[in-house]
C-alpha atoms as a PDB file:
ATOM      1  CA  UNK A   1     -89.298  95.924  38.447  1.00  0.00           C
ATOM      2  CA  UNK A   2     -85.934  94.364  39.724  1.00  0.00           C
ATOM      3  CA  UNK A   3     -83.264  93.067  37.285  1.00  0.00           C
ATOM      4  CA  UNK A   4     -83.922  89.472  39.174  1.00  0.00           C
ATOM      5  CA  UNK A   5     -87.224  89.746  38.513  1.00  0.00           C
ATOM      6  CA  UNK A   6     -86.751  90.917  34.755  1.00  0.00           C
ATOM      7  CA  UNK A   7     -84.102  87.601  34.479  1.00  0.00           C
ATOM      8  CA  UNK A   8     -86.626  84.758  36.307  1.00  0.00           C
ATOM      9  CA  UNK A   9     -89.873  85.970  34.408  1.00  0.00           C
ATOM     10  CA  UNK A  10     -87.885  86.201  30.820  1.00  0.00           C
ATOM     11  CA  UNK A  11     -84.728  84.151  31.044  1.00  0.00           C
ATOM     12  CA  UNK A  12     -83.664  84.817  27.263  1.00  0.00           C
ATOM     13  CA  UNK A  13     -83.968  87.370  24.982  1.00  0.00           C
ATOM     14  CA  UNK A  14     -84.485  86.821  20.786  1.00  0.00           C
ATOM     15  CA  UNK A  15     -83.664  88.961  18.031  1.00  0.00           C
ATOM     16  CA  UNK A  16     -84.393  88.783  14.636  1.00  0.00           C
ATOM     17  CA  UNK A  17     -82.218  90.404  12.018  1.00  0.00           C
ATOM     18  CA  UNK A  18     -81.328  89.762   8.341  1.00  0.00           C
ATOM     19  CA  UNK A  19     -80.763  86.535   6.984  1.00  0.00           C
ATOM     20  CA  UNK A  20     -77.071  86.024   6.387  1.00  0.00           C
ATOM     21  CA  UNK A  21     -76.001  88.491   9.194  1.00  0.00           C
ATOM     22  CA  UNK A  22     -74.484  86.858  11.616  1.00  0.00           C
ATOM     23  CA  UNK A  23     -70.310  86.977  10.013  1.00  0.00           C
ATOM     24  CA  UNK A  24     -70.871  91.135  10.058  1.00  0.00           C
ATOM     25  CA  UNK A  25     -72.605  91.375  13.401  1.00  0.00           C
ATOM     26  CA  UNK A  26     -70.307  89.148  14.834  1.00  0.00           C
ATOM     27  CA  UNK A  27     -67.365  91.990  13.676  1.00  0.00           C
ATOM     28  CA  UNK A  28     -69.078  94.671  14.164  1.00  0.00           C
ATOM     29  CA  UNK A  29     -72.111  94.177  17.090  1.00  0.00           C
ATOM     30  CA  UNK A  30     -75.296  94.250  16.907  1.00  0.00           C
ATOM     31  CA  UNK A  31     -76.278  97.730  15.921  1.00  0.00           C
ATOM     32  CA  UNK A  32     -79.292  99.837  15.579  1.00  0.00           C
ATOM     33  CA  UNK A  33     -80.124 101.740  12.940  1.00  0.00           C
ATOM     34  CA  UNK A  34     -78.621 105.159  14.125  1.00  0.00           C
ATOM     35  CA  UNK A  35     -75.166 103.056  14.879  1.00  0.00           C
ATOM     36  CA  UNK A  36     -75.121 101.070  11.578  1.00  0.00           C
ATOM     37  CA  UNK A  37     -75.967 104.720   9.624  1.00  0.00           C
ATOM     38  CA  UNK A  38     -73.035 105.873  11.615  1.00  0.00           C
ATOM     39  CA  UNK A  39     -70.404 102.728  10.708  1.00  0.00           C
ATOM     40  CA  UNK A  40     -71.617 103.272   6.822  1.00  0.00           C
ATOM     41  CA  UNK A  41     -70.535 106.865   7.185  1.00  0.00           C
ATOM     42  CA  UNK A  42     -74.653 107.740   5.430  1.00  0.00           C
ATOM     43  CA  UNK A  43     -75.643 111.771   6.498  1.00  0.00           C
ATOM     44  CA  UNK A  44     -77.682 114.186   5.396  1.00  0.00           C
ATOM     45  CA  UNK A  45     -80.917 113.774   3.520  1.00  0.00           C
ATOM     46  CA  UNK A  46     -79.895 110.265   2.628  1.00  0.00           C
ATOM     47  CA  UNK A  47     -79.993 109.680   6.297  1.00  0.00           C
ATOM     48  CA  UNK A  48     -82.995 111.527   7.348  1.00  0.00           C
ATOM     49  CA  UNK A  49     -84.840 109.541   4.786  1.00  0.00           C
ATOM     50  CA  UNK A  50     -83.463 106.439   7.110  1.00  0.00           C
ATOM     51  CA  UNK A  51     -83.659 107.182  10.215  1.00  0.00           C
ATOM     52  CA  UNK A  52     -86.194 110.107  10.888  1.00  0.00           C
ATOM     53  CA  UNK A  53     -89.087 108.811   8.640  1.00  0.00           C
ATOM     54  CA  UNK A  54     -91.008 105.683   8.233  1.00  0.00           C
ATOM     55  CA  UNK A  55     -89.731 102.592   6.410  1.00  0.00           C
ATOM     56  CA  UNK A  56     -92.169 100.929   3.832  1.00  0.00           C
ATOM     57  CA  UNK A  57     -89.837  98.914   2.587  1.00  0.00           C
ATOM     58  CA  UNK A  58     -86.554  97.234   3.706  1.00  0.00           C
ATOM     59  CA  UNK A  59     -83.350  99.327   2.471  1.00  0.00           C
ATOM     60  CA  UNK A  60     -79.613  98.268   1.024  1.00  0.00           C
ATOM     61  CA  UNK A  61     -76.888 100.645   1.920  1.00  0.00           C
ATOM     62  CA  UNK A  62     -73.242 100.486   0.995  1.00  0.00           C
ATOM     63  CA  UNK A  63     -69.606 101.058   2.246  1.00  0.00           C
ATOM     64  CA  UNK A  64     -66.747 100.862   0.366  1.00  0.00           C
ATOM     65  CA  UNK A  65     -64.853  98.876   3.574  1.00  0.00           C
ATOM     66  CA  UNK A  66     -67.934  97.000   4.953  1.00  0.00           C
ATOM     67  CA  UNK A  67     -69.552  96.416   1.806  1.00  0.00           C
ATOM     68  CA  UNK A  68     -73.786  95.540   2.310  1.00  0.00           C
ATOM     69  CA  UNK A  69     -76.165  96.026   4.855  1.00  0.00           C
ATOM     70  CA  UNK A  70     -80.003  95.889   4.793  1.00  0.00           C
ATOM     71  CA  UNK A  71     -81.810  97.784   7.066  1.00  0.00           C
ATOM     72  CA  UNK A  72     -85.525  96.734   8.032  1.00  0.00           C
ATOM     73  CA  UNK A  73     -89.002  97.730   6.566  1.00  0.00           C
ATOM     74  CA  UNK A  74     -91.182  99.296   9.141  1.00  0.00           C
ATOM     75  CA  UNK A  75     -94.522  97.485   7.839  1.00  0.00           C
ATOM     76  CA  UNK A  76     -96.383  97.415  10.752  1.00  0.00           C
ATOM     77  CA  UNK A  77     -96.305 101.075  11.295  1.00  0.00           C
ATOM     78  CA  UNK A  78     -97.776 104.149   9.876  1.00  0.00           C
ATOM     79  CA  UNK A  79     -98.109 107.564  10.126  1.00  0.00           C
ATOM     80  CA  UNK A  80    -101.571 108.353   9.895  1.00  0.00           C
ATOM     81  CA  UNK A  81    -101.924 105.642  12.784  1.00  0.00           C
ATOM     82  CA  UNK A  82     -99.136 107.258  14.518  1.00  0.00           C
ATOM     83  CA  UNK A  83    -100.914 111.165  14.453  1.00  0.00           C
ATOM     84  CA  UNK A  84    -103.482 109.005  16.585  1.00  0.00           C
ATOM     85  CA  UNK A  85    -101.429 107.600  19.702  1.00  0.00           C
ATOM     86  CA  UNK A  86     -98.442 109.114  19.369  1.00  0.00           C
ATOM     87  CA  UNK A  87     -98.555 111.710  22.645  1.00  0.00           C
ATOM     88  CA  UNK A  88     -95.937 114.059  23.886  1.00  0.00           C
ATOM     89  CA  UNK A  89     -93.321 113.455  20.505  1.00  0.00           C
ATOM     90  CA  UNK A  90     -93.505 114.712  16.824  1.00  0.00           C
ATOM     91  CA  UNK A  91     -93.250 111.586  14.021  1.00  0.00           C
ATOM     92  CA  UNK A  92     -89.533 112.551  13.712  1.00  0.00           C
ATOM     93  CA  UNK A  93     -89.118 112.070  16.940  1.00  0.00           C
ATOM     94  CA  UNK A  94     -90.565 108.906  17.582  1.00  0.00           C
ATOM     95  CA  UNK A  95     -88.621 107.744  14.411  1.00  0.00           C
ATOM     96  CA  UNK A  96     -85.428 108.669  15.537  1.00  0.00           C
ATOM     97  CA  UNK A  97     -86.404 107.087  19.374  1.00  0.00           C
ATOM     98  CA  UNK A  98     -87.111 103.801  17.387  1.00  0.00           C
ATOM     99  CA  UNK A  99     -83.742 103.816  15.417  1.00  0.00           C
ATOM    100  CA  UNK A 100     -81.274 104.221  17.884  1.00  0.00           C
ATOM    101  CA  UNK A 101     -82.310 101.278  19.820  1.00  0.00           C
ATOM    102  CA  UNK A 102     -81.592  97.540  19.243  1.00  0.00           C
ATOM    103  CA  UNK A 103     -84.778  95.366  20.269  1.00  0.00           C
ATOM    104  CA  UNK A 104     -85.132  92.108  21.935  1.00  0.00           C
ATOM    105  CA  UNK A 105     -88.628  89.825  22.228  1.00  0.00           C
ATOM    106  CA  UNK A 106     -88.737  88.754  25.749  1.00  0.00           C
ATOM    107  CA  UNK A 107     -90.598  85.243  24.468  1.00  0.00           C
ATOM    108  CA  UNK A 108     -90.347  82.585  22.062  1.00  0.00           C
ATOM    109  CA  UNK A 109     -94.772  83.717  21.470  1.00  0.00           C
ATOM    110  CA  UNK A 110     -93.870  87.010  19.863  1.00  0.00           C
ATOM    111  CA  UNK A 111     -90.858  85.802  18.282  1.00  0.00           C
ATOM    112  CA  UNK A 112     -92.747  83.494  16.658  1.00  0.00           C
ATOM    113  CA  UNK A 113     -95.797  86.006  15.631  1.00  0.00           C
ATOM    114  CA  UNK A 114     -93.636  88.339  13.605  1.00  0.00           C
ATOM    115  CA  UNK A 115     -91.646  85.265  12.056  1.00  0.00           C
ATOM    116  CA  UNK A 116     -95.090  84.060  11.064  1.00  0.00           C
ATOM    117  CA  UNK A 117     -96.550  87.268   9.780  1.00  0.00           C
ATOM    118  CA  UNK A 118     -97.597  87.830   6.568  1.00  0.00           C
ATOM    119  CA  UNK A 119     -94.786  89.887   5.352  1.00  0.00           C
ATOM    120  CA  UNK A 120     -92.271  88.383   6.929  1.00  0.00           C
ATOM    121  CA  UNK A 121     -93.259  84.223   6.340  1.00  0.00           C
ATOM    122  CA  UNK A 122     -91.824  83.795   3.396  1.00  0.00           C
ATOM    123  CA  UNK A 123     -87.585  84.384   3.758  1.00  0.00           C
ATOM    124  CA  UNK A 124     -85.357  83.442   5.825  1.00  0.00           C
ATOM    125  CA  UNK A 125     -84.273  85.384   9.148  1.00  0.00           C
ATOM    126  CA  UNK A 126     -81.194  85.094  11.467  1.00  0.00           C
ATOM    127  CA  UNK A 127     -82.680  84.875  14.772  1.00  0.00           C
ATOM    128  CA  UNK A 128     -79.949  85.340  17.757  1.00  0.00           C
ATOM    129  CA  UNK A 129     -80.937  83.835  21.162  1.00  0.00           C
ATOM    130  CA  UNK A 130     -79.137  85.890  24.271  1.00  0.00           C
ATOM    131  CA  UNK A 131     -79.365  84.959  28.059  1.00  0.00           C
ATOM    132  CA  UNK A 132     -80.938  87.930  30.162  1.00  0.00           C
ATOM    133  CA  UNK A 133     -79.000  87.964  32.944  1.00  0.00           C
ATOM    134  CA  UNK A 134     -75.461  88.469  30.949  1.00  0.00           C
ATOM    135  CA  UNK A 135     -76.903  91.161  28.986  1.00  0.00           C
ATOM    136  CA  UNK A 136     -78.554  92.662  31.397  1.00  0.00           C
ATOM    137  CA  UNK A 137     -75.089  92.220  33.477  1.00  0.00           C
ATOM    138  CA  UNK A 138     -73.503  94.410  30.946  1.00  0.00           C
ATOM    139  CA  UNK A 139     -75.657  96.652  29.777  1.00  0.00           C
ATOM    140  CA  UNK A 140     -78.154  97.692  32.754  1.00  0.00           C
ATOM    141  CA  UNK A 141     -77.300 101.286  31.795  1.00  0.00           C
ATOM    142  CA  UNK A 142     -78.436 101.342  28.625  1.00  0.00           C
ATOM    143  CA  UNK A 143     -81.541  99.291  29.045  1.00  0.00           C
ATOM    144  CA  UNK A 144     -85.190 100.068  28.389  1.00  0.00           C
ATOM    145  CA  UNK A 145     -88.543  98.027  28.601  1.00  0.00           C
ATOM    146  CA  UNK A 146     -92.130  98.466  26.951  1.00  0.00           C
ATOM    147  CA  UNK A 147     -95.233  97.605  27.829  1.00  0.00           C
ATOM    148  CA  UNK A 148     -96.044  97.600  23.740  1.00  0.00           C
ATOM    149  CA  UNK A 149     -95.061  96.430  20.552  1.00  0.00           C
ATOM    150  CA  UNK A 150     -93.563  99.999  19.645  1.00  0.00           C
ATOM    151  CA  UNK A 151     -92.609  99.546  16.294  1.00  0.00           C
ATOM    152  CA  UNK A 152     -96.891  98.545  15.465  1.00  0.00           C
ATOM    153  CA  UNK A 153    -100.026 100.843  14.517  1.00  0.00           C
ATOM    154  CA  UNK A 154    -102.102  97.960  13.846  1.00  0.00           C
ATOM    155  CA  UNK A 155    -105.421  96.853  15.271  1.00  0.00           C
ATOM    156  CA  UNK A 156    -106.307  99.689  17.777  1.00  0.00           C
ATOM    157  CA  UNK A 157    -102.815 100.851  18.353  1.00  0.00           C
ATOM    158  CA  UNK A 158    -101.956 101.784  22.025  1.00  0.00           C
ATOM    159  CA  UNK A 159    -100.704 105.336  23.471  1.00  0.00           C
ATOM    160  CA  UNK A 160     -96.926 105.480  22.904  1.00  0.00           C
ATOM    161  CA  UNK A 161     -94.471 108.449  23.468  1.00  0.00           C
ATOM    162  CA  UNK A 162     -92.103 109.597  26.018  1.00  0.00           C
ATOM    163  CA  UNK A 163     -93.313 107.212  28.694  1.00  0.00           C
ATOM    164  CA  UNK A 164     -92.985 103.699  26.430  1.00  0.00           C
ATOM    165  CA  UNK A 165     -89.597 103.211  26.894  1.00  0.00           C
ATOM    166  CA  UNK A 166     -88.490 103.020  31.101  1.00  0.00           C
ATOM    167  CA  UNK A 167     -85.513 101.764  32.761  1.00  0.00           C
ATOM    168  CA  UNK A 168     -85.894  98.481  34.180  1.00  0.00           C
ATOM    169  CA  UNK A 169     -85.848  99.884  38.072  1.00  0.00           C
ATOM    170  CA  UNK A 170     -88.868 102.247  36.696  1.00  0.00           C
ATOM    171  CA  UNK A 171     -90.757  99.675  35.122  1.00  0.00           C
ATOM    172  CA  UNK A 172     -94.395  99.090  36.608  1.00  0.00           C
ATOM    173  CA  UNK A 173     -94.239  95.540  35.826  1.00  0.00           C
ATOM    174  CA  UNK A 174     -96.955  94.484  39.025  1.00  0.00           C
ATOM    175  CA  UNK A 175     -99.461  96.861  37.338  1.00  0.00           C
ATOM    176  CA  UNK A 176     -99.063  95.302  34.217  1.00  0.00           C
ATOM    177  CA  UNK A 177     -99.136  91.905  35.544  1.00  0.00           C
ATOM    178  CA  UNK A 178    -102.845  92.326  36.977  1.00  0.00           C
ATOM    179  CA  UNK A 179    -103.805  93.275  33.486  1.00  0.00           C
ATOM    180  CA  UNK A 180    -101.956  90.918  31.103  1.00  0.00           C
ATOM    181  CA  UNK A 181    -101.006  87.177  31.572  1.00  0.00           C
ATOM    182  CA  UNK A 182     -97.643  87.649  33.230  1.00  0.00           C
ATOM    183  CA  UNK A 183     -95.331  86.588  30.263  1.00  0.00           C
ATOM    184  CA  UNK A 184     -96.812  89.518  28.087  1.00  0.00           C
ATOM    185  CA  UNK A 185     -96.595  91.928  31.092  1.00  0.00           C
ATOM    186  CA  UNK A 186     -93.232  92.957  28.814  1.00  0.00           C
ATOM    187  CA  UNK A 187     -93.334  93.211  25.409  1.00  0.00           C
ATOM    188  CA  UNK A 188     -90.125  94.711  24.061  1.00  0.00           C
ATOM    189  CA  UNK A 189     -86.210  94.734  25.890  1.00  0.00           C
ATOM    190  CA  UNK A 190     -83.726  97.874  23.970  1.00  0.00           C
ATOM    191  CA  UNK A 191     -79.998  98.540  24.558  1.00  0.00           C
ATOM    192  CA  UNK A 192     -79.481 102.154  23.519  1.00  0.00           C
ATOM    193  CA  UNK A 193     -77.286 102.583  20.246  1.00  0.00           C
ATOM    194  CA  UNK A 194     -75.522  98.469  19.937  1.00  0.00           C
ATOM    195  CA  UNK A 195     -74.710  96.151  21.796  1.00  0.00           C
ATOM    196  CA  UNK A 196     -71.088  95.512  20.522  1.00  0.00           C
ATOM    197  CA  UNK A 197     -69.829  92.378  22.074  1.00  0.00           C
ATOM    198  CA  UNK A 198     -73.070  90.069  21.506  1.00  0.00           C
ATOM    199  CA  UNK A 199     -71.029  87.367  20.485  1.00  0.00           C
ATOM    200  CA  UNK A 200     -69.255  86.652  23.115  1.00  0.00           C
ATOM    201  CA  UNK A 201     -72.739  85.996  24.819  1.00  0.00           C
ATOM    202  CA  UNK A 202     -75.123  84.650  21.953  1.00  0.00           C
ATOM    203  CA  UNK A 203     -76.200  81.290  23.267  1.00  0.00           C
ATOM    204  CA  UNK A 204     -77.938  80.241  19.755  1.00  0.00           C
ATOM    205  CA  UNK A 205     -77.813  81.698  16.637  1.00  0.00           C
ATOM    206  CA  UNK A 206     -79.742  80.330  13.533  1.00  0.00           C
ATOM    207  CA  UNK A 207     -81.953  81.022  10.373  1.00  0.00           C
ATOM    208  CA  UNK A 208     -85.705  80.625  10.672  1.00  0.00           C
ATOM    209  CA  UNK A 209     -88.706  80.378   8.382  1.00  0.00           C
ATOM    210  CA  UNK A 210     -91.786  80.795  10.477  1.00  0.00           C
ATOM    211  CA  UNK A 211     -91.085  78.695  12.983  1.00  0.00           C
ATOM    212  CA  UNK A 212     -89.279  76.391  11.538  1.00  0.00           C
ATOM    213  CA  UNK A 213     -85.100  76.189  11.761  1.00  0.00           C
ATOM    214  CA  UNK A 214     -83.924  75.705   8.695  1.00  0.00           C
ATOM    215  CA  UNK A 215     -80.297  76.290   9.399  1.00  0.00           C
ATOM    216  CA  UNK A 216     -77.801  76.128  13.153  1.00  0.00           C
ATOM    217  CA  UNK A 217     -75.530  78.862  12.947  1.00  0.00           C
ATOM    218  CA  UNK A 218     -74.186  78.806  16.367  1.00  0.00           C
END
């Protein structure tokens, strides 16, 4: 896949993060949850239990300087389902590949899914809208497409392990295209580690319930 090719076929990118977000990610960047574990100074078993294991449930750390964050439940995922597609990577591993990545939906479809999911319906999120091409501009490097939601083990989970996550230029996206309706021939967009100046490119910013907007941050 090309990067113009990436940009025409998915023209903006979506994230969805914590309600209430936006001041601190606006400071700070938007960070995965290896970076954010780093800026909260959490190690050792505190952090393993984070970053190299699953997630049922959402979790609050603290700083003394930067006060709250929450980082996200990983619902959709478990290990027994994992032991069954996971190939070439241990569960730690896969954990810790997951973590250190900030994700992007590459359409409004999915986007909307997850907002609409059963676990996820009922609160608010902050949903940040980017354009491709300036992230892509700036962060090419540290890019990474999948064919797969890789953060799900639900409903006949697909293969997933070294090979999920490629660089754009390594991407088979013509091969998935004769398989897949061409705007799910992508599935997930990653920036290794954070993407630290997102808000000098965020085009919208706001707080969603389901689909609806209920607040315009930006």
């Amino acid at each position: 896949m090309t990067e113009a090719e990436l940009i025409t076929h998915y023209p903006k990118l979506f994230h969805m993060a914590e309600a209430d977000t936006w001041p601190k990610i606006k400071r700070h960047g938007l960070l995965s949850t290896s970076a954010l574990l780093d800026l909260f100074e959490v190690c050792g078993d505190a952090r393993a239990a984070i970053e190299s294991q699953h997630r049922p449930e959402s979790v609050t750390i603290r700083h003394k300087r930067h006060g709250e964050a929450v980082i996200r439940d990983q619902k959709p995922m478990s290990d027994n389902a994992l032991r069954k597609c996971l190939v070439g990577l241990t569960l730690r591993q896969w954990y810790e590949t997951l973590n250190r990545r900030v994700f992007f939906w590459l359409g409004e479809p999915r986007l909307v899914r997850l907002l609409n999911a059963r676990a996820y319906r009922g609160k608010r999120h902050c949903v940040i809208t980017v354009e491709t091409a300036e992230l892509v501009r700036r962060y090419t490097a540290n890019v990474s497409l999948s064919p797969i939601n890789s953060g799900c083990t639900l409903f006949n989970a697909p293969e997933r392990g070294t090979g999920t996550f490629l660089p754009i230029s390594r991407y088979p996206f013509h091969e998935w295209r004769t398989s897949r309706r061409g705007e799910n021939a992508v599935a997930e967009l990653t920036v290794d580690h954070s993407v630290r100046d997102i808000r000098e490119f965020a085009v919208r910013v706001c707080h969603m319930q389901g689909a609806r907007i209920v607040e315009q941050l930006l």
